[in-house]
Protein backbone atom coordinates (compact mmCIF):
# COMPACT_ATOMS: atom_id res chain seq x y z
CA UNK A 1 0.00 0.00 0.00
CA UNK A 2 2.92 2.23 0.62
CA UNK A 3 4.47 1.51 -2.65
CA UNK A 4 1.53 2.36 -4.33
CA UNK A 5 0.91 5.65 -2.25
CA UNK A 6 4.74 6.65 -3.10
CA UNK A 7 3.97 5.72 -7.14
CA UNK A 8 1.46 8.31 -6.75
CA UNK A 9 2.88 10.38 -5.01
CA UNK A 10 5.86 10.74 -7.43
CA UNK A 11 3.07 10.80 -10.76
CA UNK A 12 1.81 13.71 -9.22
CA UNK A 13 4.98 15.57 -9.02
CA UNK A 14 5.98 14.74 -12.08
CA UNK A 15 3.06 16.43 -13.85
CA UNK A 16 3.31 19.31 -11.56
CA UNK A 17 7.22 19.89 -12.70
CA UNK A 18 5.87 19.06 -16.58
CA UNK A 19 3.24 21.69 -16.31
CA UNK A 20 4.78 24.28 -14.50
CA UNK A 21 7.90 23.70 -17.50
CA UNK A 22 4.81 24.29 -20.32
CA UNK A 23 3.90 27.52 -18.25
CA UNK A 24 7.14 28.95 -18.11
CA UNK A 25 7.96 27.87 -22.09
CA UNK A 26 4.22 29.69 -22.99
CA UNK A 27 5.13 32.64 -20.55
CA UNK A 28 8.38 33.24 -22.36
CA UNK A 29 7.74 32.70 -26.10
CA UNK A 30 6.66 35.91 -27.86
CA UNK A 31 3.46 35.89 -28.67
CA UNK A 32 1.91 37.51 -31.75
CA UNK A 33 0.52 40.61 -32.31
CA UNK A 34 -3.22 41.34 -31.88
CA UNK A 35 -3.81 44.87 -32.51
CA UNK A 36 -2.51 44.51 -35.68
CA UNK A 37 -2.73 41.08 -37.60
CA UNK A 38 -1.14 40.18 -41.09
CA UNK A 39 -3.68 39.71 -43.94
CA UNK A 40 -6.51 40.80 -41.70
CA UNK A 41 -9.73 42.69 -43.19
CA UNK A 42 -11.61 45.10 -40.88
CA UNK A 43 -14.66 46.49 -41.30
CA UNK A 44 -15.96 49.92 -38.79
CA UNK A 45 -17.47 52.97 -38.36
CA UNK A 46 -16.86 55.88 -37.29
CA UNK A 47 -17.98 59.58 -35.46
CA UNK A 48 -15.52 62.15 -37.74
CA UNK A 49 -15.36 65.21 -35.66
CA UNK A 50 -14.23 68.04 -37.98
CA UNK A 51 -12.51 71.43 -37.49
CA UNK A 52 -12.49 70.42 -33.70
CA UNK A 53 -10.40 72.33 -31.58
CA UNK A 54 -9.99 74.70 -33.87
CA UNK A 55 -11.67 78.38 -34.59
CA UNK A 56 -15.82 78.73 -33.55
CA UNK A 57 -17.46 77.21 -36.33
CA UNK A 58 -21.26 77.28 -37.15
CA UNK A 59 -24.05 74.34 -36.51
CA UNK A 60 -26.77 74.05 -39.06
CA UNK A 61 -28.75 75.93 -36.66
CA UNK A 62 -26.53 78.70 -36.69
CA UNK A 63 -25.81 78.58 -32.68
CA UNK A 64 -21.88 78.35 -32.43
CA UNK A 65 -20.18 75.62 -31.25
CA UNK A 66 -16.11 74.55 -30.68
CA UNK A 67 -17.35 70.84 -31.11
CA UNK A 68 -17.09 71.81 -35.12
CA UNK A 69 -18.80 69.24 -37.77
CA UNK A 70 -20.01 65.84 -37.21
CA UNK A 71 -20.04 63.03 -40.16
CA UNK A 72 -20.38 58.93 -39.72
CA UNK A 73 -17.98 57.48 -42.28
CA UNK A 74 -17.93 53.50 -42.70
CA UNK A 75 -14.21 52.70 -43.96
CA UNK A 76 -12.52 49.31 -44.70
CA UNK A 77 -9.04 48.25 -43.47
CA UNK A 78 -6.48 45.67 -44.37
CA UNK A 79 -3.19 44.86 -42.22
CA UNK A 80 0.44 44.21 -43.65
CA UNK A 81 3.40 42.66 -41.75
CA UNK A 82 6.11 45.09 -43.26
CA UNK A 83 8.70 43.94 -40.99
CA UNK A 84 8.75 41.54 -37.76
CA UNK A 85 7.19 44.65 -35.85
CA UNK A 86 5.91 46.72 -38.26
CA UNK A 87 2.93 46.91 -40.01
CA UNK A 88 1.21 49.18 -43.31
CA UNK A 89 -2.88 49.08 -42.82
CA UNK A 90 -4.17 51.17 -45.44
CA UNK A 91 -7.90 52.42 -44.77
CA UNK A 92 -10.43 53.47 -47.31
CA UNK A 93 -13.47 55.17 -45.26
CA UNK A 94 -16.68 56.79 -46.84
CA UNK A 95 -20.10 58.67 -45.66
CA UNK A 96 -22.72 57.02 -47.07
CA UNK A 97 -25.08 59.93 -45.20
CA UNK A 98 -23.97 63.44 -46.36
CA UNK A 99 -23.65 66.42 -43.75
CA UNK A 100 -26.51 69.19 -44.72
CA UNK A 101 -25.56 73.01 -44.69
CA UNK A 102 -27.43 75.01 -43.31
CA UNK A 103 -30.71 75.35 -44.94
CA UNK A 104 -29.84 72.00 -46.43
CA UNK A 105 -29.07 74.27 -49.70
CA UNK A 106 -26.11 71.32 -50.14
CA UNK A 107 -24.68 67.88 -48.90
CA UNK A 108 -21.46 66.81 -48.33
CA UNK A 109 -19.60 63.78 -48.42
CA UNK A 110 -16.68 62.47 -48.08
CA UNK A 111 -13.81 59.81 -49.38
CA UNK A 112 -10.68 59.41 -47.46
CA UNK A 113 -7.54 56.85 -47.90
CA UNK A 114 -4.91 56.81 -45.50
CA UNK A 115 -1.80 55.12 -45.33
CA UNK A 116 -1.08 54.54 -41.56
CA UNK A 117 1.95 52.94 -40.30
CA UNK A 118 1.40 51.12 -36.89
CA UNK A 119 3.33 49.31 -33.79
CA UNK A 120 2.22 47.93 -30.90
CA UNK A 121 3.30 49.60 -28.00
CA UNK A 122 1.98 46.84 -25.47
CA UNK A 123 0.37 43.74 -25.29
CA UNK A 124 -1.69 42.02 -22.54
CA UNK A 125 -3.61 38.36 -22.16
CA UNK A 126 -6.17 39.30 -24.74
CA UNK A 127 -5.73 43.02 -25.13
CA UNK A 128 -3.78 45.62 -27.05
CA UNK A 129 -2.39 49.05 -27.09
CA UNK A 130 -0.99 50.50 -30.79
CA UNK A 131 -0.21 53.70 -32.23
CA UNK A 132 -0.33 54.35 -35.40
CA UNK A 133 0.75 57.60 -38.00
CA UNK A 134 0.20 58.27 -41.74
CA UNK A 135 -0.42 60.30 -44.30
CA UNK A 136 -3.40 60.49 -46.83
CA UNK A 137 -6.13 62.77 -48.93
CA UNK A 138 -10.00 63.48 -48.34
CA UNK A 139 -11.98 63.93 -51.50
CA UNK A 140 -15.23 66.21 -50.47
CA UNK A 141 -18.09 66.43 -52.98
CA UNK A 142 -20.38 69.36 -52.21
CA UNK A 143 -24.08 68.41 -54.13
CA UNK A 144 -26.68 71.39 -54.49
CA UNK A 145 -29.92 70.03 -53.41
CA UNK A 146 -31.44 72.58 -55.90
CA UNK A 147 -35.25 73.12 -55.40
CA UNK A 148 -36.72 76.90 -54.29
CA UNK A 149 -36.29 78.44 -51.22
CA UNK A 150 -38.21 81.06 -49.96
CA UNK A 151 -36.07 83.92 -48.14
CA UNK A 152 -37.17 87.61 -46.64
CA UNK A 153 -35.44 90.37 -49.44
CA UNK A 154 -35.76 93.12 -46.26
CA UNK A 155 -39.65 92.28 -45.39
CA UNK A 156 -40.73 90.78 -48.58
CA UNK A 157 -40.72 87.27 -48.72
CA UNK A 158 -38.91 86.32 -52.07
CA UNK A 159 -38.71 82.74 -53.92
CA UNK A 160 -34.24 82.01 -55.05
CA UNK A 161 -33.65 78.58 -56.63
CA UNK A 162 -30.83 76.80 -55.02
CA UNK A 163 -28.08 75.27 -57.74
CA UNK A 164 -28.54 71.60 -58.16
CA UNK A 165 -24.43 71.14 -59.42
CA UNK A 166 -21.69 69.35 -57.89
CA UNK A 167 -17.98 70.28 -56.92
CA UNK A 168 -15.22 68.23 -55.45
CA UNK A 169 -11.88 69.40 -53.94
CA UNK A 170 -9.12 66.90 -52.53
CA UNK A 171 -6.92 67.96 -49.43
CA UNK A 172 -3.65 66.74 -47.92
CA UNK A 173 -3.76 65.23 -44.35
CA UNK A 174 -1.84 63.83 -41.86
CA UNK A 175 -3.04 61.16 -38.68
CA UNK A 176 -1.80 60.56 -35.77
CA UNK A 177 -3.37 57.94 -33.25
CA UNK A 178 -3.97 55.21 -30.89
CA UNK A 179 -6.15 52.03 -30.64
CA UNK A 180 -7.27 49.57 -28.07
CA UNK A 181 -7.84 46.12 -28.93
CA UNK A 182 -10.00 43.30 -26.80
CA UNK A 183 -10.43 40.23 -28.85
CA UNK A 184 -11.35 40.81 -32.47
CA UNK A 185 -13.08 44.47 -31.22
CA UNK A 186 -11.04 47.39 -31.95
CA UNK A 187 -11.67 50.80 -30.72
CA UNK A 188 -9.60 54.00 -32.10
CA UNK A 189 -8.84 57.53 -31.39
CA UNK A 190 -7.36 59.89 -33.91
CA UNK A 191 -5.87 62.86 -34.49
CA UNK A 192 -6.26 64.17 -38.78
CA UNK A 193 -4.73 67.74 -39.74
CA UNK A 194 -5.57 68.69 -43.13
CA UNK A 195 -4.14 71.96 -44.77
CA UNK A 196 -1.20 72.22 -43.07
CA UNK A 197 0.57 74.83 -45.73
CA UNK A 198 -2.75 76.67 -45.46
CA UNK A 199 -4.13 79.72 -43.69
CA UNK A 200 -7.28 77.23 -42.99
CA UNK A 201 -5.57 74.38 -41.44
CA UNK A 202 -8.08 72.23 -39.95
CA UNK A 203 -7.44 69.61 -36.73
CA UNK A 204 -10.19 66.66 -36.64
CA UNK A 205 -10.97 63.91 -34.30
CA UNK A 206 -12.08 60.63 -35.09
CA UNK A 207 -13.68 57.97 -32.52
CA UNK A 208 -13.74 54.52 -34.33
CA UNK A 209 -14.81 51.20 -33.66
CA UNK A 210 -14.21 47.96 -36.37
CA UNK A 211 -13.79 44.29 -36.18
CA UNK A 212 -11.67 41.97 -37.82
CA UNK A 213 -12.86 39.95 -40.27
């Protein structure tokens, strides 16, 4: 009975010294990256906080605000293991709702690429921390809603047609940001300038959320 007890006895240390070798191999082999993950596709959305932090702008209802403009863009994204630590994740993001001017006399839109290049700064169980910095171009298409709008001309009420045409103009821009990833959830906080040789340089925030395909 004693020989069997002392069998056991040394089976059970024996997997206790096997295990606690797996731990320590698992707690010292790198483990990949999660924030950022080779040949991934991610798919988001967005709140695009424009001309924030910058000079007072002008709501639609004409009270003024700091907060600047809000659009929703949707965007895609696709990850690309440059080097061992380094990665290229171009993102292609789009407003499928325009923004209305005042009056809603025009819509705008927006298409943006950027070219971000990211690193993950630090890495838990199931969680990471990445920055991220690029450069890319916004495309904005202004569309006249066109219709008639009835304005005072001094106290007479007066009828003006509103233009119905398009115009586009493409701008510079530069991002700077950070992301948090849990599992396949990521959630991002950026930083776009656009105009930066201007007079009308423009800082934007963007609060993102996507999830890897």
């Amino acid at each position: 009975m004693n020989l069997k007890n002392h069998a056991l006895s040394l089976g059970f240390l024996r997997a206790l010294t096997l295990g606690a070798l797996f731990a320590g191999t698992l707690s010292v082999t790198p483990q990949p990256a999660l924030a950022f993950r080779d040949g991934a596709f991610r798919i988001g959305a967005a709140l695009y906080q424009q001309n924030a932090l910058g000079k007072i702008t002008k709501t639609v209802d004409a009270a003024p605000s700091t907060a600047g403009a809000f659009t929703y863009p949707i965007f895609i994204k696709y990850d690309y293991l440059v080097t061992t630590e380094w990665y290229v994740s171009p993102q292609l993001s789009y407003t499928p709702i325009g923004r209305n001017s005042a009056g809603d006399a025009t819509t705008t839109t927006l298409l943006q690429l950027v070219l971000p290049v990211g690193f993950d700064l630090y890495r838990w169980t199931e969680s990471v921390l990445d920055w991220q910095f690029g450069i890319g171009l916004t495309r904005y298409t202004i569309q006249g809603n066109g219709g008639v709008v009835t304005l005072l001309n001094g106290t007479t009420p007066t009828q003006f047609v509103q233009p119905s045409r398009s115009s586009s103009v493409t701008t510079g821009l530069i991002l700077l940001g950070s992301s948090f990833e849990y599992g396949s959830s990521r959630f991002g906080f950026d930083f776009i300038f656009e105009g930066l040789l201007s007079e009308k340089r423009t800082p934007s925030l963007v609060f993102s959320y996507s999830y890897a395909l």
